[in-house]
PDB file of N, CA and C in Angstrom:
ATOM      1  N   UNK A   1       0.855  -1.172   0.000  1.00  0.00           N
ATOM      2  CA  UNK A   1       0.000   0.000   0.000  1.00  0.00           C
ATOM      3  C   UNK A   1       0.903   1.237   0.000  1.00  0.00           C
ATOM      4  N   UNK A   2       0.269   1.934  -1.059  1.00  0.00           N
ATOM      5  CA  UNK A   2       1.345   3.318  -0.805  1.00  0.00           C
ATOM      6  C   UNK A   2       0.642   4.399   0.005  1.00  0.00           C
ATOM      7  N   UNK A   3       1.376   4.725   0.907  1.00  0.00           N
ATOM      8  CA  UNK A   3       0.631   6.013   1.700  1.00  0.00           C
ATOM      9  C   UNK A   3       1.545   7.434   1.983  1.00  0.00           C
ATOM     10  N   UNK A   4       0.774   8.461   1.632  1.00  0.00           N
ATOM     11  CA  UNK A   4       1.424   9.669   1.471  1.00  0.00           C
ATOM     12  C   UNK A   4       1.487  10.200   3.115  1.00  0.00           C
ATOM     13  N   UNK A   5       2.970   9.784   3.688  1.00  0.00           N
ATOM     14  CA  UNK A   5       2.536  10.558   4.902  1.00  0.00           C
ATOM     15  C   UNK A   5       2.782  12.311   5.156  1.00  0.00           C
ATOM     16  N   UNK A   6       3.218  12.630   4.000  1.00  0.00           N
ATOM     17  CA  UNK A   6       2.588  14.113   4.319  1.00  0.00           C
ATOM     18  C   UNK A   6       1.787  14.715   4.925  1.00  0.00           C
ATOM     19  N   UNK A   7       0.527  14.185   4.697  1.00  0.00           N
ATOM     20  CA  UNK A   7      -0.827  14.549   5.504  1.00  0.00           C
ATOM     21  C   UNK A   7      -0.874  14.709   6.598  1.00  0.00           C
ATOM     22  N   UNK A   8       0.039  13.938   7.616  1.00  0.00           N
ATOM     23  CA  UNK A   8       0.339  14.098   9.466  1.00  0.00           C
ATOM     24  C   UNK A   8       0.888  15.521   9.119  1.00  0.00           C
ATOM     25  N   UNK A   9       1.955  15.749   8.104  1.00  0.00           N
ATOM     26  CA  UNK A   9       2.070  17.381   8.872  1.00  0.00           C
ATOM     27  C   UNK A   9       1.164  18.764   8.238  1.00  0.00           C
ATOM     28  N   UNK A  10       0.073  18.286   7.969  1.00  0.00           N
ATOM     29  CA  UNK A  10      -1.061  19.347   7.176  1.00  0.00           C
ATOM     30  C   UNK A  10      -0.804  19.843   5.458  1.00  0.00           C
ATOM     31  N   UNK A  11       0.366  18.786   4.881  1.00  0.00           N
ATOM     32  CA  UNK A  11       1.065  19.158   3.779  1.00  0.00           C
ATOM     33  C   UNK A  11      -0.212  18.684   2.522  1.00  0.00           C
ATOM     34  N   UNK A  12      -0.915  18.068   2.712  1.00  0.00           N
ATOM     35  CA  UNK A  12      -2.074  17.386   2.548  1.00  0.00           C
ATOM     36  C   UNK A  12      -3.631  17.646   2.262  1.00  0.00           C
ATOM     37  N   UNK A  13      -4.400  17.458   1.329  1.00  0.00           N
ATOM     38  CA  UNK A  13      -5.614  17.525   1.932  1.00  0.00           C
ATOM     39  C   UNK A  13      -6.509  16.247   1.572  1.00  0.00           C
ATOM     40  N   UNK A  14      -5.738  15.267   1.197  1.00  0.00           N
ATOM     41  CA  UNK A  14      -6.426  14.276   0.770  1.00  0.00           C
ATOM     42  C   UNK A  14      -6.244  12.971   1.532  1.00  0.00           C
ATOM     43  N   UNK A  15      -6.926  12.192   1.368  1.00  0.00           N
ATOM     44  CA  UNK A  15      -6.992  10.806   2.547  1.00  0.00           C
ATOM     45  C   UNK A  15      -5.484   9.944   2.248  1.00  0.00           C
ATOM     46  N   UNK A  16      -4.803  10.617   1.741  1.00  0.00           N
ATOM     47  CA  UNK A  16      -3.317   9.962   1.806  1.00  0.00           C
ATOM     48  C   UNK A  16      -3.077   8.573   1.156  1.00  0.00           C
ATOM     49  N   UNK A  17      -4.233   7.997   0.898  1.00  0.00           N
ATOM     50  CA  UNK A  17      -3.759   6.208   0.524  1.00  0.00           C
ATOM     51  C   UNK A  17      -4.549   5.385   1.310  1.00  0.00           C
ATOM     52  N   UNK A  18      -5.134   6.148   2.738  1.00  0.00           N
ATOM     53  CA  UNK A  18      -6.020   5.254   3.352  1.00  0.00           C
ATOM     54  C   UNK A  18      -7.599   5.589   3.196  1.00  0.00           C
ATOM     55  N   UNK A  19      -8.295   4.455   3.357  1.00  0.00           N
ATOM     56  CA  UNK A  19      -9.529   4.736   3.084  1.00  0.00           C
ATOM     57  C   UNK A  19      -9.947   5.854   4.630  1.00  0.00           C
ATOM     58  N   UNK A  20     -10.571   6.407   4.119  1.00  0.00           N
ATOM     59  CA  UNK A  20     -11.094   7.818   5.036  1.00  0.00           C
ATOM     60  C   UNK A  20      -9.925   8.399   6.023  1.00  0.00           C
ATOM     61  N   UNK A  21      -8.720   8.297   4.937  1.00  0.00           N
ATOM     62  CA  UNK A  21      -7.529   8.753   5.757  1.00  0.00           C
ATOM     63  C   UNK A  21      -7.942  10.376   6.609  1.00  0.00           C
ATOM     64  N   UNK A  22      -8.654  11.222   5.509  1.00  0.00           N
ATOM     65  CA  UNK A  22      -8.365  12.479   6.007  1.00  0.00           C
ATOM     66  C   UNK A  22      -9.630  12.877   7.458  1.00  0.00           C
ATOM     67  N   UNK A  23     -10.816  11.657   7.482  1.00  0.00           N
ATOM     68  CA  UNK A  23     -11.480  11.706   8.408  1.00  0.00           C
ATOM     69  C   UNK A  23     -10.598  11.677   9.744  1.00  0.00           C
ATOM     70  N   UNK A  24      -9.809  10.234   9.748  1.00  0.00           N
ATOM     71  CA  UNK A  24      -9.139  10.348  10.341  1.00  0.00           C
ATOM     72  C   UNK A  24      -8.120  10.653  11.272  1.00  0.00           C
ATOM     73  N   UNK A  25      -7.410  11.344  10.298  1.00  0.00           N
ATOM     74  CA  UNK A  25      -6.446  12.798  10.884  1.00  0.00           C
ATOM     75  C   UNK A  25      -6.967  13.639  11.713  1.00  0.00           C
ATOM     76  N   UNK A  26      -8.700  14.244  11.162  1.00  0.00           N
ATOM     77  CA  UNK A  26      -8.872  14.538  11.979  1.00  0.00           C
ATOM     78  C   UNK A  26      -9.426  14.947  13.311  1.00  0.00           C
ATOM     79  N   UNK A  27      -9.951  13.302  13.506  1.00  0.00           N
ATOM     80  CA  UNK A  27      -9.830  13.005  14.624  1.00  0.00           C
ATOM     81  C   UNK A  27      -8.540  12.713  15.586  1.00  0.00           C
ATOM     82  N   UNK A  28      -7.972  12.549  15.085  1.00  0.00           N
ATOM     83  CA  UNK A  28      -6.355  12.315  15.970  1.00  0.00           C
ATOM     84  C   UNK A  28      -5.806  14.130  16.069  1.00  0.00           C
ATOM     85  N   UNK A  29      -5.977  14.563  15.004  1.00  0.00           N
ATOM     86  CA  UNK A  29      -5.911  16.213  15.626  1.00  0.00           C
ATOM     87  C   UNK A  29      -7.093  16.547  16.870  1.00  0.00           C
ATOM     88  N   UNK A  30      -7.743  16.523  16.601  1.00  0.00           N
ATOM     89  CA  UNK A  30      -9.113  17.153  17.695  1.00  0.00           C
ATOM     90  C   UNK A  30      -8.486  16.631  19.212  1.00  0.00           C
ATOM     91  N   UNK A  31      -8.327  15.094  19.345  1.00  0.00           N
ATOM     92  CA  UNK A  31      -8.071  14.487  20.477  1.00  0.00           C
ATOM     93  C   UNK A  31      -6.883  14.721  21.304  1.00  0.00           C
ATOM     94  N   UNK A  32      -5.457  14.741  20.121  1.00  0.00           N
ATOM     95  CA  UNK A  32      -4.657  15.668  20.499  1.00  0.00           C
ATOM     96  C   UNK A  32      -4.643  17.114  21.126  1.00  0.00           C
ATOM     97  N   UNK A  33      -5.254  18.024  20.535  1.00  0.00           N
ATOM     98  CA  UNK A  33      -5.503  19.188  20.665  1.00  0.00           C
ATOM     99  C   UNK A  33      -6.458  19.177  22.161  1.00  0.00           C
ATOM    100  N   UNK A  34      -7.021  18.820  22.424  1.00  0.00           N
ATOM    101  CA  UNK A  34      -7.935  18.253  23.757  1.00  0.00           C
ATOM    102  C   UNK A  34      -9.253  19.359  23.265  1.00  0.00           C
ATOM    103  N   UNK A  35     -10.081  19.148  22.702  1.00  0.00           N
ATOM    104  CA  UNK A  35     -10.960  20.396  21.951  1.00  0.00           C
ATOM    105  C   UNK A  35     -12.397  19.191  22.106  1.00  0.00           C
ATOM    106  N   UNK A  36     -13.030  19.346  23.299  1.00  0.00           N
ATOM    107  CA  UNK A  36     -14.002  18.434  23.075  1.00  0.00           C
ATOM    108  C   UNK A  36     -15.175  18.677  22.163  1.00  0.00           C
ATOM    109  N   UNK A  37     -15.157  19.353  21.552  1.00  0.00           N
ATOM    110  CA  UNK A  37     -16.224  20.277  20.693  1.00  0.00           C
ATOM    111  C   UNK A  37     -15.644  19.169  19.639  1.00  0.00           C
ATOM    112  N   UNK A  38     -14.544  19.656  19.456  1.00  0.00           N
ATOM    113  CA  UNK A  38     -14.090  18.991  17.861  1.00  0.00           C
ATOM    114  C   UNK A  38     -13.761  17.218  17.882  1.00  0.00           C
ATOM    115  N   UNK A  39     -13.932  16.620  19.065  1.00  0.00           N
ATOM    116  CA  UNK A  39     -13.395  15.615  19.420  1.00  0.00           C
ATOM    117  C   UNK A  39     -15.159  15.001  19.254  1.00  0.00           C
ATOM    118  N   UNK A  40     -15.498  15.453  19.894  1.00  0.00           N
ATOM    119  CA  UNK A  40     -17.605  15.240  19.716  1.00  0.00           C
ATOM    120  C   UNK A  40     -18.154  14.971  17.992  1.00  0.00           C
ATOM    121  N   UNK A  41     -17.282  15.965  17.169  1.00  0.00           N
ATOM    122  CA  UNK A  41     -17.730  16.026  15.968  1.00  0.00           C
ATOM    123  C   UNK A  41     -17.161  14.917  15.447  1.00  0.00           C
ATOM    124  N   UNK A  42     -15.791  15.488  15.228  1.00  0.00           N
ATOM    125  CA  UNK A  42     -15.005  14.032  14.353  1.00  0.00           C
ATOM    126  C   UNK A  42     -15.418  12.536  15.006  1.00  0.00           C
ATOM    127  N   UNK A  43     -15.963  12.417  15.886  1.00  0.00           N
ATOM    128  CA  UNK A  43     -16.131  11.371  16.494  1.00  0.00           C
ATOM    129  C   UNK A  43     -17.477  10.416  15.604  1.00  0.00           C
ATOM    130  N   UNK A  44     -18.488  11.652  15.790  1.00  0.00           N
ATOM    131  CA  UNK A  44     -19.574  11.177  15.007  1.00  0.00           C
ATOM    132  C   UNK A  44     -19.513  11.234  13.183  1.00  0.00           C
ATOM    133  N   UNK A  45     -18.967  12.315  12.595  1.00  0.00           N
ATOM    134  CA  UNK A  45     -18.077  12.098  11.592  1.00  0.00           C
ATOM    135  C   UNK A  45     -17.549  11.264  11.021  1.00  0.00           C
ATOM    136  N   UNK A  46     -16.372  10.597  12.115  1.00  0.00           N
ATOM    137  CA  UNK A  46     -15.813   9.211  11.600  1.00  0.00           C
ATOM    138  C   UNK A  46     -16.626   8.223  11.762  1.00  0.00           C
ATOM    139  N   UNK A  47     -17.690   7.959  12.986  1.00  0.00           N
ATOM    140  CA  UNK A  47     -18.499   6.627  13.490  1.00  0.00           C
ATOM    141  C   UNK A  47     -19.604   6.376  11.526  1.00  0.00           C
ATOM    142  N   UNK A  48     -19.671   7.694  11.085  1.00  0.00           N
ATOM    143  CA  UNK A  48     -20.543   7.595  10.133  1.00  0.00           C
ATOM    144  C   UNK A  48     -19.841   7.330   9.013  1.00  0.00           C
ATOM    145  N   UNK A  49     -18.679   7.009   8.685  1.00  0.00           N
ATOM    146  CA  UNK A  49     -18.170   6.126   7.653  1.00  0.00           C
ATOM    147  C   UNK A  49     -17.161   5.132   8.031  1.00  0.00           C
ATOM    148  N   UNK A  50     -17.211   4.845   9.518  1.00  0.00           N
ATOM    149  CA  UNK A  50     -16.546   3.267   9.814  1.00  0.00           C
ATOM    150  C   UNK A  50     -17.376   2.305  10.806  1.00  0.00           C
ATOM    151  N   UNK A  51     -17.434   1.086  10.824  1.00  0.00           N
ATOM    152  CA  UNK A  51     -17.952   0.361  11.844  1.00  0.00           C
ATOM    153  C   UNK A  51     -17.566   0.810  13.077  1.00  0.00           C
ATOM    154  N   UNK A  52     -18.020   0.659  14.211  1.00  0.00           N
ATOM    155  CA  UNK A  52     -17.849   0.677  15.507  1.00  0.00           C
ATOM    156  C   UNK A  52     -16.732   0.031  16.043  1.00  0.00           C
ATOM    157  N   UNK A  53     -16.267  -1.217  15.473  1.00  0.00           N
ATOM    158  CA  UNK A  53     -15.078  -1.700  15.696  1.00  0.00           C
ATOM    159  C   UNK A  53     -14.076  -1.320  15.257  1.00  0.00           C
ATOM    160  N   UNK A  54     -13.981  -0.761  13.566  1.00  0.00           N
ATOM    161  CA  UNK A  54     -12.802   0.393  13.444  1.00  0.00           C
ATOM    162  C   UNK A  54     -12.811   1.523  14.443  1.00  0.00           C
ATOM    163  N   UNK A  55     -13.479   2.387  14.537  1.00  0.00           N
ATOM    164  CA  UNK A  55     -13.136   3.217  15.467  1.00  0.00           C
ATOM    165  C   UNK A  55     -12.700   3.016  16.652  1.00  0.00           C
ATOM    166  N   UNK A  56     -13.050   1.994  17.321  1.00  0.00           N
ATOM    167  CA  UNK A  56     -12.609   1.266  18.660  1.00  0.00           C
ATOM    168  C   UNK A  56     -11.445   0.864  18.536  1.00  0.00           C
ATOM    169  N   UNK A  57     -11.445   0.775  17.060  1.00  0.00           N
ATOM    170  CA  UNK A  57      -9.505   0.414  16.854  1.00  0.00           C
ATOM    171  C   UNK A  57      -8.467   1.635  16.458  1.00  0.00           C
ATOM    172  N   UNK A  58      -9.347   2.740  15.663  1.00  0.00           N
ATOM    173  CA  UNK A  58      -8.480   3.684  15.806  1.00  0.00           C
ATOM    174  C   UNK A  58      -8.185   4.423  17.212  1.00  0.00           C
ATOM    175  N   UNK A  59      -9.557   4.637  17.992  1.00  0.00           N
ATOM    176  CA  UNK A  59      -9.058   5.617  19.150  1.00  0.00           C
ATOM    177  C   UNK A  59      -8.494   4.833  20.225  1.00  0.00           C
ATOM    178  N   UNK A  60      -8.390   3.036  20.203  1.00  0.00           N
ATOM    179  CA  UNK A  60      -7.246   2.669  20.574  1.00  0.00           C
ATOM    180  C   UNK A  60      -5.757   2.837  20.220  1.00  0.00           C
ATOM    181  N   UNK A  61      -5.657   3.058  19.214  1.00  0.00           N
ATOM    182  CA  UNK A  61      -4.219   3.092  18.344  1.00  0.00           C
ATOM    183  C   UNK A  61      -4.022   4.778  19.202  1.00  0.00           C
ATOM    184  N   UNK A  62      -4.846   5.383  18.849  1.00  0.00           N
ATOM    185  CA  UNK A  62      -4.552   6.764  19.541  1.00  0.00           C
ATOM    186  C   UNK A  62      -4.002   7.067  20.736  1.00  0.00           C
ATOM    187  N   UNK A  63      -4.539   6.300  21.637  1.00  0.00           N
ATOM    188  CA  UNK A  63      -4.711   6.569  23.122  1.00  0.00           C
ATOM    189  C   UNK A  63      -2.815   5.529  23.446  1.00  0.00           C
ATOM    190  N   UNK A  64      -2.576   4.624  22.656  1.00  0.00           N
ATOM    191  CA  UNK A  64      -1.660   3.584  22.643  1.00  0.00           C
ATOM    192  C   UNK A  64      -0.277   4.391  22.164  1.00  0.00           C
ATOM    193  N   UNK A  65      -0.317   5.017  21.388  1.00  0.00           N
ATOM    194  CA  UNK A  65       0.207   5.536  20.517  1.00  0.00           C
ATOM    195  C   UNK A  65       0.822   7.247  21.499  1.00  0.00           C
ATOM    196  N   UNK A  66       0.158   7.373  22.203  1.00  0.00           N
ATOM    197  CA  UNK A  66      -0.029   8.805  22.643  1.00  0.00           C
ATOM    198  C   UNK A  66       0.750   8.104  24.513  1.00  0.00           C
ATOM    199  N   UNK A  67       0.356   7.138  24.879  1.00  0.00           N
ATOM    200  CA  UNK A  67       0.950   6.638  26.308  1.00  0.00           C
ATOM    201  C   UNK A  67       2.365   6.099  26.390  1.00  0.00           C
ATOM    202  N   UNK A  68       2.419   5.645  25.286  1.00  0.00           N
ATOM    203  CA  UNK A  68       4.004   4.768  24.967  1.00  0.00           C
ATOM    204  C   UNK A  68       4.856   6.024  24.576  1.00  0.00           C
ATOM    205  N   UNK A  69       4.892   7.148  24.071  1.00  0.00           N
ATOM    206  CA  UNK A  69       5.413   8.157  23.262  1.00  0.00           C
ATOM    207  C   UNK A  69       5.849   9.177  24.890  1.00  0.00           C
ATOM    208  N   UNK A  70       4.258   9.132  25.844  1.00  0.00           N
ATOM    209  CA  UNK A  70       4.848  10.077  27.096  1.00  0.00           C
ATOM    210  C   UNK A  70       5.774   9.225  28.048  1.00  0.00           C
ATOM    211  N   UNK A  71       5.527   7.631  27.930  1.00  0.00           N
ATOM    212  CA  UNK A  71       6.196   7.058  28.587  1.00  0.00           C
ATOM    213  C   UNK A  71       7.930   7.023  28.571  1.00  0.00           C
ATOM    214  N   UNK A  72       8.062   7.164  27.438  1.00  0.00           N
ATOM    215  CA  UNK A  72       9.434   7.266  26.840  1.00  0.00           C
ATOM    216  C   UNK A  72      10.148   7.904  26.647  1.00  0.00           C
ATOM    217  N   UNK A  73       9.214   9.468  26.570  1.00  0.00           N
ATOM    218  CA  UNK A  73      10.164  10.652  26.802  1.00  0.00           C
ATOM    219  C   UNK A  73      10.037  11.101  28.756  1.00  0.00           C
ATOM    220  N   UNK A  74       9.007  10.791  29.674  1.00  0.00           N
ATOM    221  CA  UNK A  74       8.851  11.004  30.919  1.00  0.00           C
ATOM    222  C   UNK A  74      10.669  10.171  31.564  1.00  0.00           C
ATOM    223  N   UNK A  75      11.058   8.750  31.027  1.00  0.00           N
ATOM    224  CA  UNK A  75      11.760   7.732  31.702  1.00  0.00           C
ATOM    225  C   UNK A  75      12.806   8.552  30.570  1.00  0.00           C
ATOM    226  N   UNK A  76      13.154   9.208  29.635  1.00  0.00           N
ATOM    227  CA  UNK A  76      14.139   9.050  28.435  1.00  0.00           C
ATOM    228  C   UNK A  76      14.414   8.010  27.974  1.00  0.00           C
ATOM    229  N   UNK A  77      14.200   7.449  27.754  1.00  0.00           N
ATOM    230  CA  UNK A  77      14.199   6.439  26.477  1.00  0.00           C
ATOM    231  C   UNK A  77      14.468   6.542  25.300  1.00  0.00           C
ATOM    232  N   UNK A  78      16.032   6.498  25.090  1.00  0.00           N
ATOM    233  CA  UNK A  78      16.017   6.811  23.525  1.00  0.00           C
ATOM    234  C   UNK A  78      15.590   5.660  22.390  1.00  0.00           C
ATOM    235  N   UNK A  79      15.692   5.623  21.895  1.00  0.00           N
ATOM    236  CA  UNK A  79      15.374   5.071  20.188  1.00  0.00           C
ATOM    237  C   UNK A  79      16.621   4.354  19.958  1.00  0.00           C
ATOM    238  N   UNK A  80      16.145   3.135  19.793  1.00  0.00           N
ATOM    239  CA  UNK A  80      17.400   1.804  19.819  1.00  0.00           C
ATOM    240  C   UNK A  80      18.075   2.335  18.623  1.00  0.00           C
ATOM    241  N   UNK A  81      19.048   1.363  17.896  1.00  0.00           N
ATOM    242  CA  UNK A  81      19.694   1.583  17.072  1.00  0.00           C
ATOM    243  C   UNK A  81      18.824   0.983  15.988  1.00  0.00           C
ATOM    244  N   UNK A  82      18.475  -0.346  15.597  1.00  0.00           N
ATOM    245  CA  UNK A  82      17.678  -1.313  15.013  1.00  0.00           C
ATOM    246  C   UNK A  82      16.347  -0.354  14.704  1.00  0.00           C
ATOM    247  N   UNK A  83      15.510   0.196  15.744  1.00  0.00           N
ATOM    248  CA  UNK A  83      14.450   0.902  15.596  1.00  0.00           C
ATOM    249  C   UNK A  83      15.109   2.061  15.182  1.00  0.00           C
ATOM    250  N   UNK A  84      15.771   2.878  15.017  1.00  0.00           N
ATOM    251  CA  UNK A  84      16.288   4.248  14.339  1.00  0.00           C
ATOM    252  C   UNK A  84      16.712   4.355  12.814  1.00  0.00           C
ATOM    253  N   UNK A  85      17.349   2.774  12.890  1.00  0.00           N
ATOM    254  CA  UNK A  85      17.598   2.614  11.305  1.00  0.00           C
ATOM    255  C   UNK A  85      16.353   2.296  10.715  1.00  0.00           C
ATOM    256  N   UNK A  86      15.483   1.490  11.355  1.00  0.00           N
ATOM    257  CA  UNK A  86      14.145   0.974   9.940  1.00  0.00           C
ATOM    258  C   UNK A  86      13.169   2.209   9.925  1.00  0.00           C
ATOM    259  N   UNK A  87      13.196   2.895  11.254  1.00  0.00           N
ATOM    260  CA  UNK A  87      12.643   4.252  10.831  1.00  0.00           C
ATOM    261  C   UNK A  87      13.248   5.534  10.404  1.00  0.00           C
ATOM    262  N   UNK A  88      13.967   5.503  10.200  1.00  0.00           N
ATOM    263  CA  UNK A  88      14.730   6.749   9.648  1.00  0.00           C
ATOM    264  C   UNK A  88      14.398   7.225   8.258  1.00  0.00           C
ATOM    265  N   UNK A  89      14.044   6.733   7.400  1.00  0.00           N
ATOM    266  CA  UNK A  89      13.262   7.442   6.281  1.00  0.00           C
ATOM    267  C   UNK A  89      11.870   7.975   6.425  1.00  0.00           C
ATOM    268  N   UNK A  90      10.778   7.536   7.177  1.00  0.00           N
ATOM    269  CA  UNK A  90       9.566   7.535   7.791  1.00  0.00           C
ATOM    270  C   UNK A  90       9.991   9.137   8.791  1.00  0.00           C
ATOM    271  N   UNK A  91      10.256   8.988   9.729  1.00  0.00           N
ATOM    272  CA  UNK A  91      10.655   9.974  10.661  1.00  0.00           C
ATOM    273  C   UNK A  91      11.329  11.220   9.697  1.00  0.00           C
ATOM    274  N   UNK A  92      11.616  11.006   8.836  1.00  0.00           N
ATOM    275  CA  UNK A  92      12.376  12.555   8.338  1.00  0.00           C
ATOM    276  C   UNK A  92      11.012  12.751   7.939  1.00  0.00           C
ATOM    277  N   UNK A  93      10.073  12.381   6.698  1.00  0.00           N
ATOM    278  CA  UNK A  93       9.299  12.615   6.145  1.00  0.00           C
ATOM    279  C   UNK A  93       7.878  12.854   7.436  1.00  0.00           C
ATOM    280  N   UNK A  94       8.001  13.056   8.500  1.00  0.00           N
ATOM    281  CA  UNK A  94       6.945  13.395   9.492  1.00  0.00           C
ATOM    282  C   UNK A  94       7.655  14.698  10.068  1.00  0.00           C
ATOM    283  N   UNK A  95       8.697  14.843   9.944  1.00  0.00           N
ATOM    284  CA  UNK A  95       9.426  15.982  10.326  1.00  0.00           C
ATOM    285  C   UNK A  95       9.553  16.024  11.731  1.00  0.00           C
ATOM    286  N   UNK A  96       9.834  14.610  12.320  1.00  0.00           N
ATOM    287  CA  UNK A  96       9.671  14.403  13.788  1.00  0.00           C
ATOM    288  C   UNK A  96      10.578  15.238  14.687  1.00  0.00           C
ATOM    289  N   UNK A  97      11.613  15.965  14.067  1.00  0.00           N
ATOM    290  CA  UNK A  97      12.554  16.303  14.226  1.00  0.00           C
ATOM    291  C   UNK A  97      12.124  17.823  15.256  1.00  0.00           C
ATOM    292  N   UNK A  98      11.050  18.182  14.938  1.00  0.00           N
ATOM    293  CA  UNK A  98      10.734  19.540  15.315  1.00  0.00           C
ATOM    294  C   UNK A  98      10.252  19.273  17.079  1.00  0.00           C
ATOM    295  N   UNK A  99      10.172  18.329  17.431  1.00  0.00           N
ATOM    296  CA  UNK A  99       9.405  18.165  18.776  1.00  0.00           C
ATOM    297  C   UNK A  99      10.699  17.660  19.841  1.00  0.00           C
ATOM    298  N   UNK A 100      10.193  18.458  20.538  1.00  0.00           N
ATOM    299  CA  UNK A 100      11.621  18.438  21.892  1.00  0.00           C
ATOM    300  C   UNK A 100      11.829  17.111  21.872  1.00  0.00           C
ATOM    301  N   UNK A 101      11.213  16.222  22.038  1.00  0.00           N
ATOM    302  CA  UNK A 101      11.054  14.500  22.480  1.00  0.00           C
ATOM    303  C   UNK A 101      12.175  13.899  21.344  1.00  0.00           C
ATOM    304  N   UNK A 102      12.511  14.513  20.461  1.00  0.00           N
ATOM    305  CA  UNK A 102      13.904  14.490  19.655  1.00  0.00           C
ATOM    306  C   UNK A 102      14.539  13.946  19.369  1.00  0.00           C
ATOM    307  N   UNK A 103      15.174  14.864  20.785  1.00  0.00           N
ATOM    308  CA  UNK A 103      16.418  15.125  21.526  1.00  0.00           C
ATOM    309  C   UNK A 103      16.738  13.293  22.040  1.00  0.00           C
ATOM    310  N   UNK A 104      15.432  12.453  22.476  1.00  0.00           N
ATOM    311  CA  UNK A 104      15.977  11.365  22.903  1.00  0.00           C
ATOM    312  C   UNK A 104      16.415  10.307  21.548  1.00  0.00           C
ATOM    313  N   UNK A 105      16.284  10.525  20.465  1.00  0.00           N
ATOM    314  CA  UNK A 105      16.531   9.964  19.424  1.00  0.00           C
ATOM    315  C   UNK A 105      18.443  10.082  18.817  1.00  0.00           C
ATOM    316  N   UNK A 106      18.860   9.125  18.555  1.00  0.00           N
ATOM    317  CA  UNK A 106      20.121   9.127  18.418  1.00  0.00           C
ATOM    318  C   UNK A 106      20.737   9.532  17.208  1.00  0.00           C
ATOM    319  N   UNK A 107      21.186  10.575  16.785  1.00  0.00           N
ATOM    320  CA  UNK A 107      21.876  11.003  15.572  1.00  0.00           C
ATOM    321  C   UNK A 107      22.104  10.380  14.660  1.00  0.00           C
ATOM    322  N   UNK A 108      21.952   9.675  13.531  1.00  0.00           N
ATOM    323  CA  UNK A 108      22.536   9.359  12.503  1.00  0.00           C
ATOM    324  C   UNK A 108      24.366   9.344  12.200  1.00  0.00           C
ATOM    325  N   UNK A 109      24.925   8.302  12.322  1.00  0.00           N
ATOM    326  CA  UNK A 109      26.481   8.639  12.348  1.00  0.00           C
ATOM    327  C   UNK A 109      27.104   8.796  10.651  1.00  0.00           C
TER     328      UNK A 109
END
């Protein structure tokens, strides 16, 4: 599957490669953002073009995704070597680079 991850950084306005990618987004923006207004909408938004069990699987992925990420920068935890190399093309193209949490990621030699 090809997927344009541009779209995580707003470079985007289209569903990227996934089906109702751009619904998506933004709901993971709203929830991020903590905006229960917008978190209420996209919610019903997305429920109206996915089953109940996708969504139960995206705003798991969310909530999963969002605990492991504070866990790791709260303890520092950097970014193995093995995990830095298979993501290192992925991570430039998200521009992960801009978020303090970084800093725990290991330079490229």
């Amino acid at each position: 599957m090809e997927v344009d991850l541009s779209v995580v950084n707003g470079d985007a306005g289209s569903d990227a490669g996934v089906e109702h990618g751009a619904r998506l987004v933004a709901f993971v923006e709203a929830v991020m953002q903590g905006d229960d207004a917008a978190i209420e909408r996209e919610r019903r938004e997305l429920l109206a073009v996915l089953p109940a069990e996708s969504f139960v699987d995206a705003a798991a992925t969310i909530g999963a995704f969002n605990i492991v990420d504070r866990v790791a920068d709260a303890t520092g935890i950097a970014l193995d070597e093995m995990l830095e190399a298979m993501s290192s093309d992925f991570r430039g193209k998200l521009k992960l680079e801009r978020f303090a949490s970084a800093a725990n990621t290991r330079q490229a030699k």
